[in-house]
PDB file of N, CA and C in Angstrom:
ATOM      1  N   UNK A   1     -92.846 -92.282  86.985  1.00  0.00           N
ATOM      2  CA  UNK A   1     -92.204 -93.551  87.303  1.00  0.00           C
ATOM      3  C   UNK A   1     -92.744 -94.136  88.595  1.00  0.00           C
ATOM      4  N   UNK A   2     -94.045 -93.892  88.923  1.00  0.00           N
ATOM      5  CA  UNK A   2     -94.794 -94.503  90.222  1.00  0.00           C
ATOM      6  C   UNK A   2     -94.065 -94.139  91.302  1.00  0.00           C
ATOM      7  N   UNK A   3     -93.172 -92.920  91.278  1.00  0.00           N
ATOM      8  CA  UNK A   3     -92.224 -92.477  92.815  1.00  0.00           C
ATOM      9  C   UNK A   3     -91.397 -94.144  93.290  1.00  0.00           C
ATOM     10  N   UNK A   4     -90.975 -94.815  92.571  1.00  0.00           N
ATOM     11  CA  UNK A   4     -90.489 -96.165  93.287  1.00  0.00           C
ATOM     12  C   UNK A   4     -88.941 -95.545  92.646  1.00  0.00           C
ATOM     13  N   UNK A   5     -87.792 -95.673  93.676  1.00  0.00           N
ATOM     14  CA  UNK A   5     -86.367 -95.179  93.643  1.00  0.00           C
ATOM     15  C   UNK A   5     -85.781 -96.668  93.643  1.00  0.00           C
ATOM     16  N   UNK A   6     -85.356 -97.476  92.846  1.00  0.00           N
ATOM     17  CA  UNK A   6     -84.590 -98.601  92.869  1.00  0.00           C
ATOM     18  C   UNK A   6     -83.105 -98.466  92.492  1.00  0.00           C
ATOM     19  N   UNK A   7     -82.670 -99.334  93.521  1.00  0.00           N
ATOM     20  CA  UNK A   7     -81.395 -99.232  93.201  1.00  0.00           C
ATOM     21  C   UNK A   7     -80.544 -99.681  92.150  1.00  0.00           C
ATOM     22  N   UNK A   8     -79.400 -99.280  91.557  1.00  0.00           N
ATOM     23  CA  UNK A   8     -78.909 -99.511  90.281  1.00  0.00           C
ATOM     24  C   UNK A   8     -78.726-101.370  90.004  1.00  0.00           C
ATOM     25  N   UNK A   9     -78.272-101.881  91.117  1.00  0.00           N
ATOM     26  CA  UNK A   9     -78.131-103.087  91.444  1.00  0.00           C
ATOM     27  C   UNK A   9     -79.505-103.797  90.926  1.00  0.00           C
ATOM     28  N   UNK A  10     -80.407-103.684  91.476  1.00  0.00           N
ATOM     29  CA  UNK A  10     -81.683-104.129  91.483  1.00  0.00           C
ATOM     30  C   UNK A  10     -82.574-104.162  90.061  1.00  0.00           C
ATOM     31  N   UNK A  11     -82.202-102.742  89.517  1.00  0.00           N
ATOM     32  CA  UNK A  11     -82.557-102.650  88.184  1.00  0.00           C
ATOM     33  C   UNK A  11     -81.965-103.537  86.828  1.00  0.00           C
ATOM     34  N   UNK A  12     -80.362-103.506  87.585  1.00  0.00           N
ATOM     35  CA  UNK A  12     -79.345-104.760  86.604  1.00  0.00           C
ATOM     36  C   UNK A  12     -80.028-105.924  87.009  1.00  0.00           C
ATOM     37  N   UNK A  13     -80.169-106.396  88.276  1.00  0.00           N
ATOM     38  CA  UNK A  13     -80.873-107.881  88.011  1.00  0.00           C
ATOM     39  C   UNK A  13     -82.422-108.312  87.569  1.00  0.00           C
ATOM     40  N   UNK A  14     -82.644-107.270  87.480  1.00  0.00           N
ATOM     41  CA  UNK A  14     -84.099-107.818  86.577  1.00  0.00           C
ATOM     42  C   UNK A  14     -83.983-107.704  84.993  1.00  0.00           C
ATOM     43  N   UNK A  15     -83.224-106.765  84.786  1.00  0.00           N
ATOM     44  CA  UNK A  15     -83.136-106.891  83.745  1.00  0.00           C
ATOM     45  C   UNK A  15     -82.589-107.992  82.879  1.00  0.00           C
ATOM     46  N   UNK A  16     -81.574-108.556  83.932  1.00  0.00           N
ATOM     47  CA  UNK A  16     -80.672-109.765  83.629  1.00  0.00           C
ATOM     48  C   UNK A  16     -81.564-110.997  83.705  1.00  0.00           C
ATOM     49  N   UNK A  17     -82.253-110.950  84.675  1.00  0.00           N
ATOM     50  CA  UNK A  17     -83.377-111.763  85.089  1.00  0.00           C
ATOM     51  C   UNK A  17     -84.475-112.220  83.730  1.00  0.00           C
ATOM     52  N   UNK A  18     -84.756-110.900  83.266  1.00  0.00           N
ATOM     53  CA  UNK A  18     -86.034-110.877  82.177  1.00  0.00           C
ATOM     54  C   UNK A  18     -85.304-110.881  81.053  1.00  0.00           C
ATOM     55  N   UNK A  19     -84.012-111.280  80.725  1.00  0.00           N
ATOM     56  CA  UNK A  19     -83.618-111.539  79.606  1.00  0.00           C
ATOM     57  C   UNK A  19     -83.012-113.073  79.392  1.00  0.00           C
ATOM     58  N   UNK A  20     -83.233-113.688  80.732  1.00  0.00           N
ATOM     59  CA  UNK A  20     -82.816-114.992  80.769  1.00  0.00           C
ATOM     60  C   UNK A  20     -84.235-115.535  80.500  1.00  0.00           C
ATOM     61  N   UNK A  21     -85.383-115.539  81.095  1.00  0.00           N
ATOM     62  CA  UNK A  21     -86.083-115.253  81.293  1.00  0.00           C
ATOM     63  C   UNK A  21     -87.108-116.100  79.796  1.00  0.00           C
ATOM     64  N   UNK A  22     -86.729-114.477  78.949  1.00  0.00           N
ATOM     65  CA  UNK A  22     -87.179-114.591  77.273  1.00  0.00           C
ATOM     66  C   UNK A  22     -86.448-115.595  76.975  1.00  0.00           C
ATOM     67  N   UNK A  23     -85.264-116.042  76.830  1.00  0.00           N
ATOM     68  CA  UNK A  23     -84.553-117.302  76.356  1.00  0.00           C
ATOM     69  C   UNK A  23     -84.959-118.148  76.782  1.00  0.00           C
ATOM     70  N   UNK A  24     -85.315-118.416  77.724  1.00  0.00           N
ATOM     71  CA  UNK A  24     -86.017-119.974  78.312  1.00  0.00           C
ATOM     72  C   UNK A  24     -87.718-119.734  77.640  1.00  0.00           C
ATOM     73  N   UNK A  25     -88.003-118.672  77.944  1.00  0.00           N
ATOM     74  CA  UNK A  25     -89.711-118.732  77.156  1.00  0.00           C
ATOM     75  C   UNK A  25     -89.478-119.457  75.686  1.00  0.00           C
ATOM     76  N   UNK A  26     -88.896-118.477  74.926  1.00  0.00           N
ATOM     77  CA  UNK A  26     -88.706-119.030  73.319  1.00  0.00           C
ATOM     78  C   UNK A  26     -88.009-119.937  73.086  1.00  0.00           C
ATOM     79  N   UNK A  27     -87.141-120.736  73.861  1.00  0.00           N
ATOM     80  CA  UNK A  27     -86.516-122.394  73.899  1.00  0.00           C
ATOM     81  C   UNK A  27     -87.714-123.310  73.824  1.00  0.00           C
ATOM     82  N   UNK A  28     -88.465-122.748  74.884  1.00  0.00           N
ATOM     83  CA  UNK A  28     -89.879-124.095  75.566  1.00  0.00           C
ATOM     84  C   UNK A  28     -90.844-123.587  74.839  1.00  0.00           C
ATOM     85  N   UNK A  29     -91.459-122.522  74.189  1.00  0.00           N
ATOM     86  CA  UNK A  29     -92.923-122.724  73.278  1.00  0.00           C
ATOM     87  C   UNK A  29     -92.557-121.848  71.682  1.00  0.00           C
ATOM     88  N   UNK A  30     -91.516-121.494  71.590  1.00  0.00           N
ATOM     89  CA  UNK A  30     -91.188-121.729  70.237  1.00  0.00           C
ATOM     90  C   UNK A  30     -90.065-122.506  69.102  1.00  0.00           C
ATOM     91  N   UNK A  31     -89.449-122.821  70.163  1.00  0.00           N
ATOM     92  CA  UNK A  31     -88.325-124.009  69.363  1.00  0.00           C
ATOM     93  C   UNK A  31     -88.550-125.634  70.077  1.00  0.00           C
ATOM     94  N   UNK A  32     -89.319-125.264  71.652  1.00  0.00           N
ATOM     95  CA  UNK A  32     -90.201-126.317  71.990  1.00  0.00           C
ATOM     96  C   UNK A  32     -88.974-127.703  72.606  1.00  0.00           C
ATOM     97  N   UNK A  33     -87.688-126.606  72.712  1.00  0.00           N
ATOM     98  CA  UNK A  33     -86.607-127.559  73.380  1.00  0.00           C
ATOM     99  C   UNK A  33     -85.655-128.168  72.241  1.00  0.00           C
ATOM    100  N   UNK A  34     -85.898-127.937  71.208  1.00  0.00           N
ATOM    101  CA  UNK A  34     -85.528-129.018  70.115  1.00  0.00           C
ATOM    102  C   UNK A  34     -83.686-128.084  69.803  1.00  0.00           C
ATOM    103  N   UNK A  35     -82.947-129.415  69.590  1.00  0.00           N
ATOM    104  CA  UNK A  35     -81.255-129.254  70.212  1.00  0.00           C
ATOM    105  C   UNK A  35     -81.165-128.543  71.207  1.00  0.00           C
ATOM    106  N   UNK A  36     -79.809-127.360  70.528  1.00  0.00           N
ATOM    107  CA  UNK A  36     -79.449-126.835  72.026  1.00  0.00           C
ATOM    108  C   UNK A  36     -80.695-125.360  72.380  1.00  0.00           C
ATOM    109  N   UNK A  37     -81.853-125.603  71.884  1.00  0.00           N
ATOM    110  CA  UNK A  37     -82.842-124.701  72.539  1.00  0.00           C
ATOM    111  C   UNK A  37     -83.076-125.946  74.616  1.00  0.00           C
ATOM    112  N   UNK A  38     -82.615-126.896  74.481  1.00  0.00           N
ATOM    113  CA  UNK A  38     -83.035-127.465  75.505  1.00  0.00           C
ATOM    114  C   UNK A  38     -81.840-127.345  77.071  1.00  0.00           C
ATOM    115  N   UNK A  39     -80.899-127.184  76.192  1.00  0.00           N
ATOM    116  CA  UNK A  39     -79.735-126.777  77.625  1.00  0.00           C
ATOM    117  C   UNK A  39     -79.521-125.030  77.665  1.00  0.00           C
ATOM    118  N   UNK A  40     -80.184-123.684  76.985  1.00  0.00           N
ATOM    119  CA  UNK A  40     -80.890-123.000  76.754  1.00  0.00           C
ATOM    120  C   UNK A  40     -81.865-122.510  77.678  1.00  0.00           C
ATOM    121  N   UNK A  41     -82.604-123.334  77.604  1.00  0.00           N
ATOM    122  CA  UNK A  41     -83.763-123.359  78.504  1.00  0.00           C
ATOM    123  C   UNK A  41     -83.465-123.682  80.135  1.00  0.00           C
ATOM    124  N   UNK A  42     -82.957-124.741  80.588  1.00  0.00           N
ATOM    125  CA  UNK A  42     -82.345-125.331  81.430  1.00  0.00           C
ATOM    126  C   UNK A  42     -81.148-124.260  82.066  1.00  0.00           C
ATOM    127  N   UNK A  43     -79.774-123.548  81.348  1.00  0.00           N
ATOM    128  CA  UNK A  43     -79.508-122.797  81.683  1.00  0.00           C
ATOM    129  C   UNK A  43     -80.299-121.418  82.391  1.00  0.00           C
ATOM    130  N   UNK A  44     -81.404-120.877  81.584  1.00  0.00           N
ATOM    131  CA  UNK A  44     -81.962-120.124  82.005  1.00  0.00           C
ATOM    132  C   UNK A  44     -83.061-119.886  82.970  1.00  0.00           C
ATOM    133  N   UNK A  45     -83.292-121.252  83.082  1.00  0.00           N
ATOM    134  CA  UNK A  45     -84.087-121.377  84.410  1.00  0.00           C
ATOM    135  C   UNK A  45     -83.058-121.451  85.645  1.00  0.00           C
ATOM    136  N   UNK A  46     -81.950-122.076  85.562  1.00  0.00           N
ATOM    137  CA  UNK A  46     -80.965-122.016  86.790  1.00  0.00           C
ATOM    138  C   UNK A  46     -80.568-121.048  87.090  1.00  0.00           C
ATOM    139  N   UNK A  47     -80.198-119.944  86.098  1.00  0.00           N
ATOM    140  CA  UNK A  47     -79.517-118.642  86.452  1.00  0.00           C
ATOM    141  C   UNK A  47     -80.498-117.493  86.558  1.00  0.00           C
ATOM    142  N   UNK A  48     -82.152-118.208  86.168  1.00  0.00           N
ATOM    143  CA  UNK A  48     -82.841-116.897  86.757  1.00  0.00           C
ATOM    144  C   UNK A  48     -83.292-117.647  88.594  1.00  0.00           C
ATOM    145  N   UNK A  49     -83.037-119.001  88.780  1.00  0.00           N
ATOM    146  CA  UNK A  49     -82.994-119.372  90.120  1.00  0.00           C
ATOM    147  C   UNK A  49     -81.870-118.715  91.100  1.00  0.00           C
ATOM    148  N   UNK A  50     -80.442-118.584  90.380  1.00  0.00           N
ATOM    149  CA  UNK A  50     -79.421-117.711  91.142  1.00  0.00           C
ATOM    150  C   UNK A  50     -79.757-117.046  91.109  1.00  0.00           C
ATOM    151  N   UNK A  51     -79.684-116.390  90.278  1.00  0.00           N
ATOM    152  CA  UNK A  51     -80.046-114.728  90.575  1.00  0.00           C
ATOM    153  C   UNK A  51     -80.979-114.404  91.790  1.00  0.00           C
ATOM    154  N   UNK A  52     -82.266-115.199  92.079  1.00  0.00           N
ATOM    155  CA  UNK A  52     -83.171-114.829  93.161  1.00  0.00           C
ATOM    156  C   UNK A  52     -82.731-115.275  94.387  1.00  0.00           C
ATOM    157  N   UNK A  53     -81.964-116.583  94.768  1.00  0.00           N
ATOM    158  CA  UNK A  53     -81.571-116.837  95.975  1.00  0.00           C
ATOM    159  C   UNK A  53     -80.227-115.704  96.256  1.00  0.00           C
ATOM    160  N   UNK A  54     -79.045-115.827  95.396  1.00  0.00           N
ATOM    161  CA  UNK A  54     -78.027-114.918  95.196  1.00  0.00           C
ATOM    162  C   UNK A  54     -78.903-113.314  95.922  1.00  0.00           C
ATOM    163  N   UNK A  55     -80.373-112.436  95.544  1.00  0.00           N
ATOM    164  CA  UNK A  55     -80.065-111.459  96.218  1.00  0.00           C
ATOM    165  C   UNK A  55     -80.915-112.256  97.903  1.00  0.00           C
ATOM    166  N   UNK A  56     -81.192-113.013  97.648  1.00  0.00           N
ATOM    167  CA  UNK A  56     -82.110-113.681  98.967  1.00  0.00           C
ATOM    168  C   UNK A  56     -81.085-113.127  99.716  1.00  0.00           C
ATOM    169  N   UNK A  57     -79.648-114.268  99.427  1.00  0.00           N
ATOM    170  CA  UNK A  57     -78.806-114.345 100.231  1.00  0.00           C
ATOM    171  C   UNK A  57     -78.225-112.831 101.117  1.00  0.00           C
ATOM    172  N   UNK A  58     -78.155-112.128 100.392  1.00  0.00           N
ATOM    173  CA  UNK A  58     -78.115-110.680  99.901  1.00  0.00           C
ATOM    174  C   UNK A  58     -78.891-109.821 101.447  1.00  0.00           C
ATOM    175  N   UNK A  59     -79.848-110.111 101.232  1.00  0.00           N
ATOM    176  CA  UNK A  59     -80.946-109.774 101.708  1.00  0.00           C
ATOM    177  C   UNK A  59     -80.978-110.091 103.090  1.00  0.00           C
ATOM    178  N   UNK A  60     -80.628-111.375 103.412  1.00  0.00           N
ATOM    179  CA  UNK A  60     -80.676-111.961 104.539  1.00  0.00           C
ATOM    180  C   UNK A  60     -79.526-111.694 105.453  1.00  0.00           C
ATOM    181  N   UNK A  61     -78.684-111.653 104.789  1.00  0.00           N
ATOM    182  CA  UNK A  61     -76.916-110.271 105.413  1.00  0.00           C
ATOM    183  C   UNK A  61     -77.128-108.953 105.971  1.00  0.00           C
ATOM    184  N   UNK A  62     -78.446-108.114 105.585  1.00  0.00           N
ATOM    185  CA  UNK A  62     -78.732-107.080 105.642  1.00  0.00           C
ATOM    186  C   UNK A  62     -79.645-107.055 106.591  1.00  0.00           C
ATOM    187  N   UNK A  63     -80.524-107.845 106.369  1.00  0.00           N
ATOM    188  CA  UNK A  63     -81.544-108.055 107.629  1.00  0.00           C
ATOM    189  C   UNK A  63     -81.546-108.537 109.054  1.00  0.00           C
ATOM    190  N   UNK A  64     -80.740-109.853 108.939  1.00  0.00           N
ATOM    191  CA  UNK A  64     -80.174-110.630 109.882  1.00  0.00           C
ATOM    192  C   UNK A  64     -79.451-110.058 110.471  1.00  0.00           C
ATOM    193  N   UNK A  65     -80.021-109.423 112.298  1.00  0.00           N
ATOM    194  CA  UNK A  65     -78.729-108.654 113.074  1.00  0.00           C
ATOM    195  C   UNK A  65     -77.649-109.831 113.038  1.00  0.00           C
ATOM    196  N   UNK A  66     -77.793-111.283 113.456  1.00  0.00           N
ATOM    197  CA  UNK A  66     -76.381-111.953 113.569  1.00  0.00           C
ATOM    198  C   UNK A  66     -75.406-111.880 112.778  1.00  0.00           C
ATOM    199  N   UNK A  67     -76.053-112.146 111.172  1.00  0.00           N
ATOM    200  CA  UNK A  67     -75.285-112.363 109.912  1.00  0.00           C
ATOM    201  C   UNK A  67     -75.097-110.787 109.404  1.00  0.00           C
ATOM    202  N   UNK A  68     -75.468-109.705 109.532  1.00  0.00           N
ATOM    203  CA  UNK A  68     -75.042-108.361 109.487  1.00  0.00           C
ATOM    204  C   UNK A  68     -73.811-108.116 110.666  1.00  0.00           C
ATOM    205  N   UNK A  69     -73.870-108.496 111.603  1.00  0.00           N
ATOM    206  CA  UNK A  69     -72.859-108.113 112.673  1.00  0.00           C
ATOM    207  C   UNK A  69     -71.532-108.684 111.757  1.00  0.00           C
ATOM    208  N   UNK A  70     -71.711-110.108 111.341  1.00  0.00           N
ATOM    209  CA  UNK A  70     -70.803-110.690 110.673  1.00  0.00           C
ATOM    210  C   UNK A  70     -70.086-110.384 109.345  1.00  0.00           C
ATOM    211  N   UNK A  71     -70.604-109.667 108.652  1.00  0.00           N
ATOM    212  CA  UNK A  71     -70.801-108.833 107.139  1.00  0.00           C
ATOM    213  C   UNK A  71     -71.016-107.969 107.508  1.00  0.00           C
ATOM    214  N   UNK A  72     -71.053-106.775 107.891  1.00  0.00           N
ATOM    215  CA  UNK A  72     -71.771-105.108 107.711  1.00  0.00           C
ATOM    216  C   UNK A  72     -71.511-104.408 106.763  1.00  0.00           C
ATOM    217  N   UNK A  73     -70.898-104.842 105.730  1.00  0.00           N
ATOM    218  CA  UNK A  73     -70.332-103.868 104.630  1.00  0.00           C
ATOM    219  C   UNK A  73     -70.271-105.291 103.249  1.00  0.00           C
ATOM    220  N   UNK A  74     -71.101-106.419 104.093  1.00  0.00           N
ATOM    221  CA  UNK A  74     -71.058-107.305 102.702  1.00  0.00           C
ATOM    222  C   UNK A  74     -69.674-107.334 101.602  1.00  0.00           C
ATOM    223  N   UNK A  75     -68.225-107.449 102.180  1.00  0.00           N
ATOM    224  CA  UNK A  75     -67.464-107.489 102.019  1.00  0.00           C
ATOM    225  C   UNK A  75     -66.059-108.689 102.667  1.00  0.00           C
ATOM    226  N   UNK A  76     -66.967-108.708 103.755  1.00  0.00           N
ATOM    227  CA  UNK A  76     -66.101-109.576 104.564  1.00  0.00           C
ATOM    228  C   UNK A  76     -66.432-111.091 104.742  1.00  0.00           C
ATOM    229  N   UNK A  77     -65.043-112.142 104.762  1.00  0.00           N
ATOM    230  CA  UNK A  77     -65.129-113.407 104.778  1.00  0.00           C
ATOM    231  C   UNK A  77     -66.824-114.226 104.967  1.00  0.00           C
ATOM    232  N   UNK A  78     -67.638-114.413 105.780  1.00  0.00           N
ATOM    233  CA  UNK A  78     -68.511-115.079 105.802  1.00  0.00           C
ATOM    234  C   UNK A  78     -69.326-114.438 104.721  1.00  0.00           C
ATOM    235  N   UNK A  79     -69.565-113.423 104.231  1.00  0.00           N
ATOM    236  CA  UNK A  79     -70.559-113.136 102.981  1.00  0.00           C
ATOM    237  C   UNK A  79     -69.786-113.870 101.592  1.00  0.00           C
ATOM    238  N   UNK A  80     -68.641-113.472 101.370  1.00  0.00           N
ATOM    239  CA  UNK A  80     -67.988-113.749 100.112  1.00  0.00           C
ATOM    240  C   UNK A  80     -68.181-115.167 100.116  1.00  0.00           C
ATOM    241  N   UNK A  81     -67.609-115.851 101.556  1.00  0.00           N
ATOM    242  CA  UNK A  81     -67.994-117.447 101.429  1.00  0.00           C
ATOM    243  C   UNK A  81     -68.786-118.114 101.029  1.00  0.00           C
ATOM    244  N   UNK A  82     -69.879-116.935 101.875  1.00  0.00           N
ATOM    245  CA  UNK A  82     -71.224-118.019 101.017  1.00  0.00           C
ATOM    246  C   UNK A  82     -71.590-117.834  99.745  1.00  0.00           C
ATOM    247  N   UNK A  83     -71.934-116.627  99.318  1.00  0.00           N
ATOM    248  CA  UNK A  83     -72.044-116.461  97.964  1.00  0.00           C
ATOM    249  C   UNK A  83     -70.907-117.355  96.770  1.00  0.00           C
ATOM    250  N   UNK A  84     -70.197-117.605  97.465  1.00  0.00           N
ATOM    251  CA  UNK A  84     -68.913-118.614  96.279  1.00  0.00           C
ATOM    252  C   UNK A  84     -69.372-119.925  96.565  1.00  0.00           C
ATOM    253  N   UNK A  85     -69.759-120.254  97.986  1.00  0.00           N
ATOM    254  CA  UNK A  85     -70.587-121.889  97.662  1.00  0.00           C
ATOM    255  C   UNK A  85     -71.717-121.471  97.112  1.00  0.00           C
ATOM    256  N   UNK A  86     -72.435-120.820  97.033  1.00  0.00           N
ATOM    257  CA  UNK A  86     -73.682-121.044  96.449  1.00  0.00           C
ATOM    258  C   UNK A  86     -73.555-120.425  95.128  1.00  0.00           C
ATOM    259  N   UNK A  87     -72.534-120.071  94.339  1.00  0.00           N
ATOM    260  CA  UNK A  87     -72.080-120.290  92.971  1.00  0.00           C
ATOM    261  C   UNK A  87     -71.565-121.484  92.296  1.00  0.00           C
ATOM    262  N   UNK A  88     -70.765-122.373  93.024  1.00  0.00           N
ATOM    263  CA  UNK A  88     -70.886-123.179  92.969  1.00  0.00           C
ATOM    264  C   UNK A  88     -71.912-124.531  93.263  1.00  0.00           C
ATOM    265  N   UNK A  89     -72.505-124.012  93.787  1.00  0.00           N
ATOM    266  CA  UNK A  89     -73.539-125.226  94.006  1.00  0.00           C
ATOM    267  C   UNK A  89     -74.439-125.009  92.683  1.00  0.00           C
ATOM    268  N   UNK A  90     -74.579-123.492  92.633  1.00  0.00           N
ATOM    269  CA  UNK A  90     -76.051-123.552  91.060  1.00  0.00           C
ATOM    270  C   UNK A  90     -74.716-123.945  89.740  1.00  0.00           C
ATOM    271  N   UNK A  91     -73.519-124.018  89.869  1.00  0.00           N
ATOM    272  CA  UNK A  91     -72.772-124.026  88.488  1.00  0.00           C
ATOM    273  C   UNK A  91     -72.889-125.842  88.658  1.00  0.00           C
ATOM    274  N   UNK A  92     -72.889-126.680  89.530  1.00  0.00           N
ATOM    275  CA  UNK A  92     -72.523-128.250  89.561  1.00  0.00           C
ATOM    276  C   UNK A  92     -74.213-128.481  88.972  1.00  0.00           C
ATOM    277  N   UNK A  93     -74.786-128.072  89.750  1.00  0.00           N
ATOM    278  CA  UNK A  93     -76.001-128.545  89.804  1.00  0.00           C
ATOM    279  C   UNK A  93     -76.759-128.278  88.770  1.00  0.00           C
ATOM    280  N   UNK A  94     -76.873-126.967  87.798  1.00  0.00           N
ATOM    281  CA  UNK A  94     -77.136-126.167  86.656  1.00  0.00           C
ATOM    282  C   UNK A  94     -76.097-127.637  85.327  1.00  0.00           C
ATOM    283  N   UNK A  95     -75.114-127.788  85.451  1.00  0.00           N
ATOM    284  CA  UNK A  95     -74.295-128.880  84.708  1.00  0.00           C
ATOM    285  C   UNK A  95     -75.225-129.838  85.103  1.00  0.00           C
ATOM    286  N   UNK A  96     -75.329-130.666  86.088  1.00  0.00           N
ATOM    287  CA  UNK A  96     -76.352-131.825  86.032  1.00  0.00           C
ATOM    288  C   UNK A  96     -77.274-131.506  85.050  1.00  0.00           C
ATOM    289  N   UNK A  97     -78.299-130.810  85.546  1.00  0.00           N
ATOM    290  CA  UNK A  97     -79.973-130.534  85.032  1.00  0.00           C
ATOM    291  C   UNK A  97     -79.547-130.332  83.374  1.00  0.00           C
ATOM    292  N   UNK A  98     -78.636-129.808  82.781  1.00  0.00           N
ATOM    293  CA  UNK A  98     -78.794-129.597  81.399  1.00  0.00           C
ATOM    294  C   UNK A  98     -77.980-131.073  80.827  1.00  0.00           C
ATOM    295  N   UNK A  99     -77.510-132.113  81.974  1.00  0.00           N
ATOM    296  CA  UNK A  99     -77.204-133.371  81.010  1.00  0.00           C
ATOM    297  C   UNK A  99     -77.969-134.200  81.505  1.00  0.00           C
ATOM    298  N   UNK A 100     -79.311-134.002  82.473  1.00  0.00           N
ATOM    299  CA  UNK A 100     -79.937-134.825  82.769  1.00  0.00           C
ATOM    300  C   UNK A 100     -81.575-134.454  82.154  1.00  0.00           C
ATOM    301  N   UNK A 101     -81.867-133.189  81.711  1.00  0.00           N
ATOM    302  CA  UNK A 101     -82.879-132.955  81.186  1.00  0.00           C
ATOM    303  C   UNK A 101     -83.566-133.185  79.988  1.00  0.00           C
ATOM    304  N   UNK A 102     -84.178-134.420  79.697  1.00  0.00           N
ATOM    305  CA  UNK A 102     -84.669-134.880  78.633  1.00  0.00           C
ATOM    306  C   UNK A 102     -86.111-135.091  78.604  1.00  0.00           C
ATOM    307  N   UNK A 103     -86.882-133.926  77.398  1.00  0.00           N
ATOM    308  CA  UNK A 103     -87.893-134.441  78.382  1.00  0.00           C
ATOM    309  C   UNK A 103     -88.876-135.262  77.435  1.00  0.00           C
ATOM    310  N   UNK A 104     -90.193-135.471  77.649  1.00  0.00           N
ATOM    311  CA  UNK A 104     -90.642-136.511  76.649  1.00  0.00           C
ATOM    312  C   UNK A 104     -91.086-135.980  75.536  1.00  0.00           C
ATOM    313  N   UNK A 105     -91.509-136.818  74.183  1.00  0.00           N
ATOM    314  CA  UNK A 105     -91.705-136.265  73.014  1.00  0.00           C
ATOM    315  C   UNK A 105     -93.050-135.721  73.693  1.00  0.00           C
ATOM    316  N   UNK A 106     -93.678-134.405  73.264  1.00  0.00           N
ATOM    317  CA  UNK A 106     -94.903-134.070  72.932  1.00  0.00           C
ATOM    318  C   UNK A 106     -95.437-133.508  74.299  1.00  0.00           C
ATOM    319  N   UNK A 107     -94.552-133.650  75.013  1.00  0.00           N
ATOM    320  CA  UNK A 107     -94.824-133.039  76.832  1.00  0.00           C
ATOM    321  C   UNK A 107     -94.476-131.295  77.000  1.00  0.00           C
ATOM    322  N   UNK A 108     -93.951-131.232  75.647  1.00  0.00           N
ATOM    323  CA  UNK A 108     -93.487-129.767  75.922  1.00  0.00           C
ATOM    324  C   UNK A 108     -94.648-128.802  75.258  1.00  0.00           C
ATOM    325  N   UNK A 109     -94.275-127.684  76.062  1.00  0.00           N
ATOM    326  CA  UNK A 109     -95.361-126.653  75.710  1.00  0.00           C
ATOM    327  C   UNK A 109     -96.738-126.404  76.411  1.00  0.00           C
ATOM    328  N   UNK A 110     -96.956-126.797  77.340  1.00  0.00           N
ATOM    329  CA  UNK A 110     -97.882-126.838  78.109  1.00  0.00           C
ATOM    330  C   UNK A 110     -98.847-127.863  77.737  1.00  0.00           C
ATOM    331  N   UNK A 111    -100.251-127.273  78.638  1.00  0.00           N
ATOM    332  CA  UNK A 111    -101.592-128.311  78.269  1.00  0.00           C
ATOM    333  C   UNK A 111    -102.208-128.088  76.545  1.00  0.00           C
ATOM    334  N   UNK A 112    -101.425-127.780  76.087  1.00  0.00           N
ATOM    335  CA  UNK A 112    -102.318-127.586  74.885  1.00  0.00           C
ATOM    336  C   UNK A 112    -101.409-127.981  73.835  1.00  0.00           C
ATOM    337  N   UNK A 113    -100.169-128.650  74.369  1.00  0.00           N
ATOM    338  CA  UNK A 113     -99.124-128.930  73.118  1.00  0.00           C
ATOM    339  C   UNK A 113     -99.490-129.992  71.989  1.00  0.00           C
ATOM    340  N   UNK A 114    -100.579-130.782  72.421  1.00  0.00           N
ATOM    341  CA  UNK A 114    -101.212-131.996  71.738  1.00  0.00           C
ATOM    342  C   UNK A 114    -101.915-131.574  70.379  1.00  0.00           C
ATOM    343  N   UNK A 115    -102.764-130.513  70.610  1.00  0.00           N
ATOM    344  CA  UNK A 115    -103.699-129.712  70.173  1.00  0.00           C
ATOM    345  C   UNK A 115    -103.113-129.269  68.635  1.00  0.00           C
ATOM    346  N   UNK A 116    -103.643-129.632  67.626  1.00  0.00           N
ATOM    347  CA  UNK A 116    -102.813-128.973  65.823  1.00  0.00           C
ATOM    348  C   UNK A 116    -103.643-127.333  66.138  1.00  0.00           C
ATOM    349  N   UNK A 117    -102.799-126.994  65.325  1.00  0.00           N
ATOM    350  CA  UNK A 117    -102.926-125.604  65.153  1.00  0.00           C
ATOM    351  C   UNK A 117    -103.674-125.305  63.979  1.00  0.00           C
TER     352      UNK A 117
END
């Protein structure tokens, strides 16, 4: 296993990560967005965006002597706070992008979507 010891945490979010991940792949180049493959897609790009700031945030509690002095056990008021605005901010904002995401006929799928098969 390449001697790399990851933590149980870490292993759940990639996994969570790479399964959002596949749903947004096969929304955008095999259903190509078409119905709800397009809020699908859109979902899963936002929540594999939480997920990475979410352990940023994480990360930056742990590292940060100020914001560790403030959190040391990532339990207490200023950690929980932020992590609940910034659940809310990807849940408002994640709602926008999937009623504002429309995208053009024939734009999907990369540089080669033009191209017959």
């Amino acid at each position: 296993m390449l001697g790399l010891s990851l933590p149980v945490f870490t292993l759940v979010h990639i996994a969570i990560s790479l399964i959002g991940l596949a749903a947004g792949f096969v929304a955008l180049y095999v259903f190509r967005l078409a119905g709800a493959w397009r809020w699908i897609y859109v979902a899963s790009a936002v929540a594999a965006l939480y997920l990475n700031t979410f352990v940023l945030v994480v990360q930056t509690f742990i590292k940060n002597p100020a914001l560790k002095e403030l959190a040391p056990t990532q339990s207490e008021s200023p950690f929980v706070i932020t992590q609940a605005l910034l659940l809310i901010a990807f849940v408002v904002l994640g709602a926008l992008a999937v009623r504002r995401f429309h995208p053009e006929p024939g734009a999907i799928g990369g540089p080669h979507a033009s191209l017959s098969a």
